[in-house]
C-alpha atoms as a PDB file:
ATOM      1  CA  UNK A   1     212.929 -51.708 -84.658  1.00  0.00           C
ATOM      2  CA  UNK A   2     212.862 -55.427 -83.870  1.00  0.00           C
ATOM      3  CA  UNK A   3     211.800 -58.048 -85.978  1.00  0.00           C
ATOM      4  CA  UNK A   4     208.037 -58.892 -85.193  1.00  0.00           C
ATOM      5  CA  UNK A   5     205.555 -60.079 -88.056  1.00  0.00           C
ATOM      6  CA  UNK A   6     207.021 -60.923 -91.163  1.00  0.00           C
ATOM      7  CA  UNK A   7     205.367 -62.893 -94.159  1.00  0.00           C
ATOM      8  CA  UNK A   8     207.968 -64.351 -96.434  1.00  0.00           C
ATOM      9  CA  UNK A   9     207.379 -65.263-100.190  1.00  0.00           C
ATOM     10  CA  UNK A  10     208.645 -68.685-100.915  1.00  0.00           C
ATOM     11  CA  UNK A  11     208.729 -69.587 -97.553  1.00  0.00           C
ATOM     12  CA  UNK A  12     208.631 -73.332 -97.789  1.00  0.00           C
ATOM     13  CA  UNK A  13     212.120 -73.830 -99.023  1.00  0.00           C
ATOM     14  CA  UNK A  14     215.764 -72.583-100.181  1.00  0.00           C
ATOM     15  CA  UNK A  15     216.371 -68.684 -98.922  1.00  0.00           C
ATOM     16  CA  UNK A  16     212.549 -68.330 -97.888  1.00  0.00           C
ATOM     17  CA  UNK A  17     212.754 -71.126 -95.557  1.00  0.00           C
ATOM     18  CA  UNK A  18     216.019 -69.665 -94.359  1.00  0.00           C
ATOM     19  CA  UNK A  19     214.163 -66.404 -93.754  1.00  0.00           C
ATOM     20  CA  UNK A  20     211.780 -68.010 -92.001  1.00  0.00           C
ATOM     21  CA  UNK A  21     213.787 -69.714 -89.427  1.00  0.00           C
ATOM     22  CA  UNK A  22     215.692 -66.666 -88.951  1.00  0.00           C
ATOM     23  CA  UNK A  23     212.627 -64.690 -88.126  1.00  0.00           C
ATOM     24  CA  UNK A  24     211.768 -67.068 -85.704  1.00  0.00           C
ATOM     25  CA  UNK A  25     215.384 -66.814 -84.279  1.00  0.00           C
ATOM     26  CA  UNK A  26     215.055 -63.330 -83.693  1.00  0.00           C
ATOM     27  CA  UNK A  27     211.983 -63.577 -81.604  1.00  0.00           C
ATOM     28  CA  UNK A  28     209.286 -62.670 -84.325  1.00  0.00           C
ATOM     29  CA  UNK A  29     207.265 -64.644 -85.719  1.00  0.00           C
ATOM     30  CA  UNK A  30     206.670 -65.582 -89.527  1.00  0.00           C
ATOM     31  CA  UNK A  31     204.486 -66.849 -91.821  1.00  0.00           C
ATOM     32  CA  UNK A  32     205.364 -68.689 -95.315  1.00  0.00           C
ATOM     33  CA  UNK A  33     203.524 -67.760 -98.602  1.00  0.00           C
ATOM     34  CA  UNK A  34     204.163 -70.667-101.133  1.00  0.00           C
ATOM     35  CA  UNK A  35     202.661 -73.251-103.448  1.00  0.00           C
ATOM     36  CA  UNK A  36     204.068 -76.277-101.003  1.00  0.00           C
ATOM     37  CA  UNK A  37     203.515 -76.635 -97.762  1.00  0.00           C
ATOM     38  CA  UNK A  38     206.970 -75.902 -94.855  1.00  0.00           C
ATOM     39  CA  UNK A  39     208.290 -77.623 -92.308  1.00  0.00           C
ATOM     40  CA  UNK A  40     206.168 -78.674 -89.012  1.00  0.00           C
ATOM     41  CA  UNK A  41     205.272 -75.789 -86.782  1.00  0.00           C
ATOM     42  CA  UNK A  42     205.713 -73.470 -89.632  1.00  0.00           C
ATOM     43  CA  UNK A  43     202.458 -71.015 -89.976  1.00  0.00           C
ATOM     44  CA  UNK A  44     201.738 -70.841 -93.935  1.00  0.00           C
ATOM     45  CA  UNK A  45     199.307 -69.342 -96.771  1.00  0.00           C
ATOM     46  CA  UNK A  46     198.643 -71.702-100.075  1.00  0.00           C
ATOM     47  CA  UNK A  47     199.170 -69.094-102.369  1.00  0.00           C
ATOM     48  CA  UNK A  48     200.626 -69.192-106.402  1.00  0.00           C
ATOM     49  CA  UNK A  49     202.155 -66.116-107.489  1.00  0.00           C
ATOM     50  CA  UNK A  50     202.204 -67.347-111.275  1.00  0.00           C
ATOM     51  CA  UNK A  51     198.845 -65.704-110.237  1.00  0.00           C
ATOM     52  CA  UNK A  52     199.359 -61.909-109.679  1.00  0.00           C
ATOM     53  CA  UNK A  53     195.253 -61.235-108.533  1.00  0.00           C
ATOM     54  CA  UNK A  54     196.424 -64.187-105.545  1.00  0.00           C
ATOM     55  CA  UNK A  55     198.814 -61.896-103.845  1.00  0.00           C
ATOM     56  CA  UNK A  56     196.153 -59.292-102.074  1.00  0.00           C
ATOM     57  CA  UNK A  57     194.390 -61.951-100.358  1.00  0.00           C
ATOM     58  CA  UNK A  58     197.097 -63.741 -99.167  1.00  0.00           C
ATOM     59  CA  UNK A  59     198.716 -61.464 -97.898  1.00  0.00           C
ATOM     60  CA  UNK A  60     195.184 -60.279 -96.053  1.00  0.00           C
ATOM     61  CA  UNK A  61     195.375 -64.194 -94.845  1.00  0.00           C
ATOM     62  CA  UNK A  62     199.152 -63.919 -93.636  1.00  0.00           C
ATOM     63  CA  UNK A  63     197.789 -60.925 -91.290  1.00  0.00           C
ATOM     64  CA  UNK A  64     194.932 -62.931 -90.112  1.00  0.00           C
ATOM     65  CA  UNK A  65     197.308 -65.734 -88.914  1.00  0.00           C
ATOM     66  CA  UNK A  66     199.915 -63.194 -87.197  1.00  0.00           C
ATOM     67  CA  UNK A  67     198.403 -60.054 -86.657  1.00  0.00           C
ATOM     68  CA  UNK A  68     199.865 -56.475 -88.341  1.00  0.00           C
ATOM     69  CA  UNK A  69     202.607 -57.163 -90.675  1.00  0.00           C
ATOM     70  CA  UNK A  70     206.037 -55.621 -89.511  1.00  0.00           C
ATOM     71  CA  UNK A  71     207.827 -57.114 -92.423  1.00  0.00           C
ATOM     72  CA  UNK A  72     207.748 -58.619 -95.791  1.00  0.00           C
ATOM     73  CA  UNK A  73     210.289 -60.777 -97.623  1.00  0.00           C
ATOM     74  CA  UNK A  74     209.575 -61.237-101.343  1.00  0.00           C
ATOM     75  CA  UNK A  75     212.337 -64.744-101.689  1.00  0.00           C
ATOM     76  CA  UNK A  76     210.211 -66.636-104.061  1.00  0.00           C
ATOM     77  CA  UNK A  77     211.955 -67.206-107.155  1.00  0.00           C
ATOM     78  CA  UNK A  78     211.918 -69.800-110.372  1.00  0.00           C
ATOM     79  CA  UNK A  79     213.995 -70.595-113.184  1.00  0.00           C
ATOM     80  CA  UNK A  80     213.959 -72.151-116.727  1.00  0.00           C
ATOM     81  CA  UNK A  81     217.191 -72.438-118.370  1.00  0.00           C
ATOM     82  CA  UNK A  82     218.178 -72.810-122.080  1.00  0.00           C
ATOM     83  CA  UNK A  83     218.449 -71.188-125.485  1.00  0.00           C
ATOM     84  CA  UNK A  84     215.219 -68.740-125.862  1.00  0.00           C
ATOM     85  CA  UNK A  85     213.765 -70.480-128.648  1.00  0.00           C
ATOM     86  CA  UNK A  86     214.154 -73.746-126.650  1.00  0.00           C
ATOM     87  CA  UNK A  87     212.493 -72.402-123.855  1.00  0.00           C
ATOM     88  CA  UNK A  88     208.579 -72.753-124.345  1.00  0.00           C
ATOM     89  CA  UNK A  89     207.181 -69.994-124.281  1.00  0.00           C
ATOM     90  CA  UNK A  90     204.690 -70.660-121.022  1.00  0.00           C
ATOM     91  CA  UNK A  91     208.035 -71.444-119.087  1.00  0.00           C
ATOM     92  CA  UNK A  92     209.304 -67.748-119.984  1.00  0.00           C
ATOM     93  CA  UNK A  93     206.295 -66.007-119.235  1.00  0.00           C
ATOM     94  CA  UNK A  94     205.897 -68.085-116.009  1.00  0.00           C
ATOM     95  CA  UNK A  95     209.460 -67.019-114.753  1.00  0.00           C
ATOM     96  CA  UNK A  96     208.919 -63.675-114.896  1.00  0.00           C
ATOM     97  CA  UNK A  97     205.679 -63.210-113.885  1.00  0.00           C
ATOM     98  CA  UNK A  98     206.702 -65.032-110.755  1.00  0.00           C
ATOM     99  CA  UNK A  99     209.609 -63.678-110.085  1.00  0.00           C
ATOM    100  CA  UNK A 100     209.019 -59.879-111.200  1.00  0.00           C
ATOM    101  CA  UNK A 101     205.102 -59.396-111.362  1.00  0.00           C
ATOM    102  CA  UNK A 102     204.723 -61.679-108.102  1.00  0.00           C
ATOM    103  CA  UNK A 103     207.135 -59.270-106.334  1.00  0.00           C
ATOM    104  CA  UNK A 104     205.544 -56.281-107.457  1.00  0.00           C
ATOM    105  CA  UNK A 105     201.953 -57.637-106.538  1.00  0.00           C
ATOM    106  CA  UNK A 106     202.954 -58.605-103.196  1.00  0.00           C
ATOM    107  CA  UNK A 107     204.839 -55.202-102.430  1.00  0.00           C
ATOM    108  CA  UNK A 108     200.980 -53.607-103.886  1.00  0.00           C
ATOM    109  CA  UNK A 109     199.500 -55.467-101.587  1.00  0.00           C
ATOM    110  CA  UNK A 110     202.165 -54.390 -98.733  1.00  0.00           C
ATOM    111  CA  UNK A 111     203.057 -50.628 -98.685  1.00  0.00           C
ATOM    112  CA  UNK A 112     199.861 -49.768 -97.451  1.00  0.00           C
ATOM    113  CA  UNK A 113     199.656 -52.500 -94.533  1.00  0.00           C
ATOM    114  CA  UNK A 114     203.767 -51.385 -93.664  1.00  0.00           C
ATOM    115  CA  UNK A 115     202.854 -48.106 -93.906  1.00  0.00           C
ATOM    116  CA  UNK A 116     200.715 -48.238 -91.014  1.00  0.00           C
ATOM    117  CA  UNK A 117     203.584 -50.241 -88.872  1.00  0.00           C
ATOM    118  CA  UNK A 118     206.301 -48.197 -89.768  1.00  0.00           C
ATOM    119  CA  UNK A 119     207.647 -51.405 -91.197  1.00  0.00           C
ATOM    120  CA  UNK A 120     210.023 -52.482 -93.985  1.00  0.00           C
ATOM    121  CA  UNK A 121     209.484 -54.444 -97.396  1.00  0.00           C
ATOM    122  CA  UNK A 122     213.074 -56.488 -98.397  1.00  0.00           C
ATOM    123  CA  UNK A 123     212.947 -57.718-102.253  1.00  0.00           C
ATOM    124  CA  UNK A 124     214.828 -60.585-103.430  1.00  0.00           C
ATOM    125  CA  UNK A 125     217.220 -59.908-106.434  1.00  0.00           C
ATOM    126  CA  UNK A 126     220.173 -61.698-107.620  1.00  0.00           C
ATOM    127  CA  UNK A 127     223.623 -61.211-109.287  1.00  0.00           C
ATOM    128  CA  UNK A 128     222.036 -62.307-112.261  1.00  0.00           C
ATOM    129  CA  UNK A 129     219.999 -59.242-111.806  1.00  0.00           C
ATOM    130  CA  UNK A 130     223.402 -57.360-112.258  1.00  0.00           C
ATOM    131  CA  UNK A 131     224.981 -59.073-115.273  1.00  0.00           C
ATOM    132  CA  UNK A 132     223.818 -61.133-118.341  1.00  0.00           C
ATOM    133  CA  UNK A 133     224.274 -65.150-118.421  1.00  0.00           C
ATOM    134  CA  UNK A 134     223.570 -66.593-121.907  1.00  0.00           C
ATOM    135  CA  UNK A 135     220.993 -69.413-121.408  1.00  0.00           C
ATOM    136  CA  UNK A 136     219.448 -67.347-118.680  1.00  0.00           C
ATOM    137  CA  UNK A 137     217.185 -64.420-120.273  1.00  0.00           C
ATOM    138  CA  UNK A 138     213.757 -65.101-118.413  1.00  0.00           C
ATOM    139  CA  UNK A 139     215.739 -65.020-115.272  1.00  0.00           C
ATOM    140  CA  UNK A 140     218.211 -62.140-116.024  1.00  0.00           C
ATOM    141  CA  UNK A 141     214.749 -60.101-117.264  1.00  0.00           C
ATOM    142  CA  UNK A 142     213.037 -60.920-114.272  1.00  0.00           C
ATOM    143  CA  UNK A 143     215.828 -60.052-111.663  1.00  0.00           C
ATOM    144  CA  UNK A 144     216.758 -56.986-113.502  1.00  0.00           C
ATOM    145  CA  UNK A 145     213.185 -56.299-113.226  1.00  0.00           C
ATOM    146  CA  UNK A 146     213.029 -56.430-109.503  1.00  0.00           C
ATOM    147  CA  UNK A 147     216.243 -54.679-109.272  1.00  0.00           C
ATOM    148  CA  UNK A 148     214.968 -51.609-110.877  1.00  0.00           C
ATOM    149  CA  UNK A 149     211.324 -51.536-109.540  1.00  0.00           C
ATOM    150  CA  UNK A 150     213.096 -52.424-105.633  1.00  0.00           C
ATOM    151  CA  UNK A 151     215.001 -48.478-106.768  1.00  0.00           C
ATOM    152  CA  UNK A 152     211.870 -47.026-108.087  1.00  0.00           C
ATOM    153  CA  UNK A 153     209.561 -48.162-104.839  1.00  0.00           C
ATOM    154  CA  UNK A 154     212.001 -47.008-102.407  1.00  0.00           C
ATOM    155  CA  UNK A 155     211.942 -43.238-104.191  1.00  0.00           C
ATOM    156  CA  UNK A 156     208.116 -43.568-104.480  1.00  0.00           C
ATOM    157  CA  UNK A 157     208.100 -45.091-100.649  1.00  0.00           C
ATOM    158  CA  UNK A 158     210.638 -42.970 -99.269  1.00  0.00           C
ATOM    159  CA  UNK A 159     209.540 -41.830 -95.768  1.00  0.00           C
ATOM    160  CA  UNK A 160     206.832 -44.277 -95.685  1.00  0.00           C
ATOM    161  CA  UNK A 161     208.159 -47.784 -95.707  1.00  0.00           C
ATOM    162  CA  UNK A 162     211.427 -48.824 -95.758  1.00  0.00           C
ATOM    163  CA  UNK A 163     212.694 -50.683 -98.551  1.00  0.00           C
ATOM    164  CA  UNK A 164     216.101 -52.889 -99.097  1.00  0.00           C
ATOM    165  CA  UNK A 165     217.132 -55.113-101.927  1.00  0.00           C
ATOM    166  CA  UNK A 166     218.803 -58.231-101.277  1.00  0.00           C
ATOM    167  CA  UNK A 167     221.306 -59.200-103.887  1.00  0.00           C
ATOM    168  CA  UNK A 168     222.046 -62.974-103.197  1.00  0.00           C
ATOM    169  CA  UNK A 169     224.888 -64.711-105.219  1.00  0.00           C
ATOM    170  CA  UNK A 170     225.337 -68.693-105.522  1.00  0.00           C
ATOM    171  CA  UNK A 171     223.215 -70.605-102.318  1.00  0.00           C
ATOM    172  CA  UNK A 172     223.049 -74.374-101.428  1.00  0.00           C
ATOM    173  CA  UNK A 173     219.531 -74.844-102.252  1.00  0.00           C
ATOM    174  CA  UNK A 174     217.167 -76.956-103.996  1.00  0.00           C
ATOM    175  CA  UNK A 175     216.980 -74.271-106.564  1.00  0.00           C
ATOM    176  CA  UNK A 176     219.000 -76.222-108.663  1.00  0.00           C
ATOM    177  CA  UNK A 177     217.480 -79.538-108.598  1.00  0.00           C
ATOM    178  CA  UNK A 178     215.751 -80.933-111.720  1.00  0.00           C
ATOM    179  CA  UNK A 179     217.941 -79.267-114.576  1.00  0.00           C
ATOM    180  CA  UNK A 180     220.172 -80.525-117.008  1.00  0.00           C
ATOM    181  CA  UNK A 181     223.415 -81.040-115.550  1.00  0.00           C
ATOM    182  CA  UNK A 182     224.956 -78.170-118.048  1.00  0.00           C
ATOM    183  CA  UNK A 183     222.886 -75.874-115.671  1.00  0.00           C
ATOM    184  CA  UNK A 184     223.961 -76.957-112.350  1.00  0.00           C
ATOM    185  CA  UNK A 185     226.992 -75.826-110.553  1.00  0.00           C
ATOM    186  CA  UNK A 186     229.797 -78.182-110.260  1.00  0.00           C
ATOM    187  CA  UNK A 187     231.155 -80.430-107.265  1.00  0.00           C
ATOM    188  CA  UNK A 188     233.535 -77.609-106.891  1.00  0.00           C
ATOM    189  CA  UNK A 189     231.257 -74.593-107.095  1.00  0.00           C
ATOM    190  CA  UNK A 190     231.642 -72.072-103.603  1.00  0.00           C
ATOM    191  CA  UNK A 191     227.934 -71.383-102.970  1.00  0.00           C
ATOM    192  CA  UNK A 192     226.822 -69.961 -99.274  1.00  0.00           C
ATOM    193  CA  UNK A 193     225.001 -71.487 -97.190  1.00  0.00           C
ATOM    194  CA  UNK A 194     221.253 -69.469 -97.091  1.00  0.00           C
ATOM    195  CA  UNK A 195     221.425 -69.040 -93.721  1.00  0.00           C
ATOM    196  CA  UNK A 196     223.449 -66.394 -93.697  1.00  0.00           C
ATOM    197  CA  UNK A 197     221.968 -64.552 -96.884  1.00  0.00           C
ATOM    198  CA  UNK A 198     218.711 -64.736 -94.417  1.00  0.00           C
ATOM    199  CA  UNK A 199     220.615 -63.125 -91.296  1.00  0.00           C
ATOM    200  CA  UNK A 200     221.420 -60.556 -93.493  1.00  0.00           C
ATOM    201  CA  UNK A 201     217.963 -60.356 -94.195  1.00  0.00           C
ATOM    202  CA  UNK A 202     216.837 -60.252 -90.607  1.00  0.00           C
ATOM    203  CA  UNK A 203     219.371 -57.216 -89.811  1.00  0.00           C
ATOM    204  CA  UNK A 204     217.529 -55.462 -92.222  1.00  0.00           C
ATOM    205  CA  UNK A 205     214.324 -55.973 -91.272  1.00  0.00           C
ATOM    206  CA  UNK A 206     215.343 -55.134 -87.987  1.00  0.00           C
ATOM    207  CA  UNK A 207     216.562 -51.565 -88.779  1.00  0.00           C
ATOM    208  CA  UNK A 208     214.388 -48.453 -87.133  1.00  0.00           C
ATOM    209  CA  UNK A 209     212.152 -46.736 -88.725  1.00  0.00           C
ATOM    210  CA  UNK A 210     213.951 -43.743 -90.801  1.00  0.00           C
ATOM    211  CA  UNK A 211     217.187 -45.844 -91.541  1.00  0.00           C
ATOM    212  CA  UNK A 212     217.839 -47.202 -94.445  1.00  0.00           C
ATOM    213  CA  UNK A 213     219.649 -49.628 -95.952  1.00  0.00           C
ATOM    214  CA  UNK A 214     218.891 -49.964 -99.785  1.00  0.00           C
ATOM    215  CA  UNK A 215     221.051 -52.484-101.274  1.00  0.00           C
ATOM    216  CA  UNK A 216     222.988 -55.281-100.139  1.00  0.00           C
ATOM    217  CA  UNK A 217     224.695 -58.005-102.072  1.00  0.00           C
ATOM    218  CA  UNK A 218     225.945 -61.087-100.355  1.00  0.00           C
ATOM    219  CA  UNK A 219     227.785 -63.347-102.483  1.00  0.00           C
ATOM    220  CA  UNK A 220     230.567 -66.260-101.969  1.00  0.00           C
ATOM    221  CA  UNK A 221     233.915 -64.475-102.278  1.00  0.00           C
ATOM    222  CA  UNK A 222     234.271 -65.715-105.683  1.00  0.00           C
ATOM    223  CA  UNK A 223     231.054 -65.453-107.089  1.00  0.00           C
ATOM    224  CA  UNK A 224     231.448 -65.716-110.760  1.00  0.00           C
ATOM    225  CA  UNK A 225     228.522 -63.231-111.864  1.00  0.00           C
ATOM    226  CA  UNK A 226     229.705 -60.230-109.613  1.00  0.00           C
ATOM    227  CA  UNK A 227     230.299 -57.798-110.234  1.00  0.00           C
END
């Protein structure tokens, strides 16, 4: 199956952005769901997952802009690091409802459009998804949250629409920006470059219909938090 239509979660920046590009690369077109507007020449629906009821008609928009939806990449993602009780509690709630809920609302919204295209949904987890970090646990509760609903939909899926689960380590992105220093890496820190994480995502998307490939984790050789 090649890469055609594909609406990408988070597609204004970091891994989304990546995604996007990479799409485009391929010869299929894509379309960015985020809060902030891409790049130039970059098709793109306004939406806020922090809002789980936004996710249906966005992605209804993102077909409107680029016809029948071949793929869907779920990269948008948030953090807010530090001790739980330091962590207000609005900050918590809005990591994982972004990160976890937002997935799952987009992949509701999804299934049945995929379905029909014989097309394939790729989640975004993380390492962190994998193993516990102290001064992480609205992350690590979100990302194992997407790890095991990515299992569960591809059992309830199975022979329907084709689901893989990205497991990205460490990535040169903005992601980081704005936190305390304790919570960035350091100078010396081996993080990949997104681009590749996204190719990886592309040869997924671009596998045929009744081949799977359920789990992939791409991480910097010595990613700290795998395994």
């Amino acid at each position: 199956m090649s890469v055609e239509r594909v609406a990408v979660t988070g597609g204004a920046s970091g891994l989304g952005a990546a995604v996007v590009r990479a799409v485009e690369k391929a010869g299929g077109t894509a379309v960015a769901l985020d809060r902030q507007p891409p790049g130039e020449d970059v098709r793109w629906v306004d939406v806020d997952l922090s809002d789980p009821a936004a996710a249906e008609p966005a992605v209804a928009e993102a077909e409107r802009l680029i016809g029948p939806l071949t793929g869907v990449v779920t990269a948008a993602g948030i953090d807010s690091c530090g001790l739980i009780e330091q962590v207000p509690l609005e900050d918590w709630v809005r990591v994982v409802t972004v990160n976890l809920i937002g997935t799952a609302a987009i992949a509701r919204a999804a299934v049945p459009r995929l379905e029909s295209t014989r097309g394939r949904l790729v989640t975004v987890a993380s390492t962190l998804g994998l193993r516990a970090l102290s001064d992480a646990t609205a992350y690590c509760a979100s990302k194992f949250g997407v790890v095991g609903f990515s299992r569960a939909l591809a059992v309830e899926t199975a022979g329907r629409v084709g689901v893989t689960m990205v497991v990205p380590g460490g990535m040169r992105t903005s992601f980081f920006d704005g936190r305390p220093d304790q919570y960035k890496p350091g100078d010396d820190a081996m993080l990949n470059d997104p681009a590749v994480v996204a190719d990886t995502i592309v040869y997924a998307l671009g596998q045929p219909a009744g081949v799977e490939i359920r789990e992939l984790v791409v991480c910097p050789s010595v990613e700290p938090s795998w395994p």
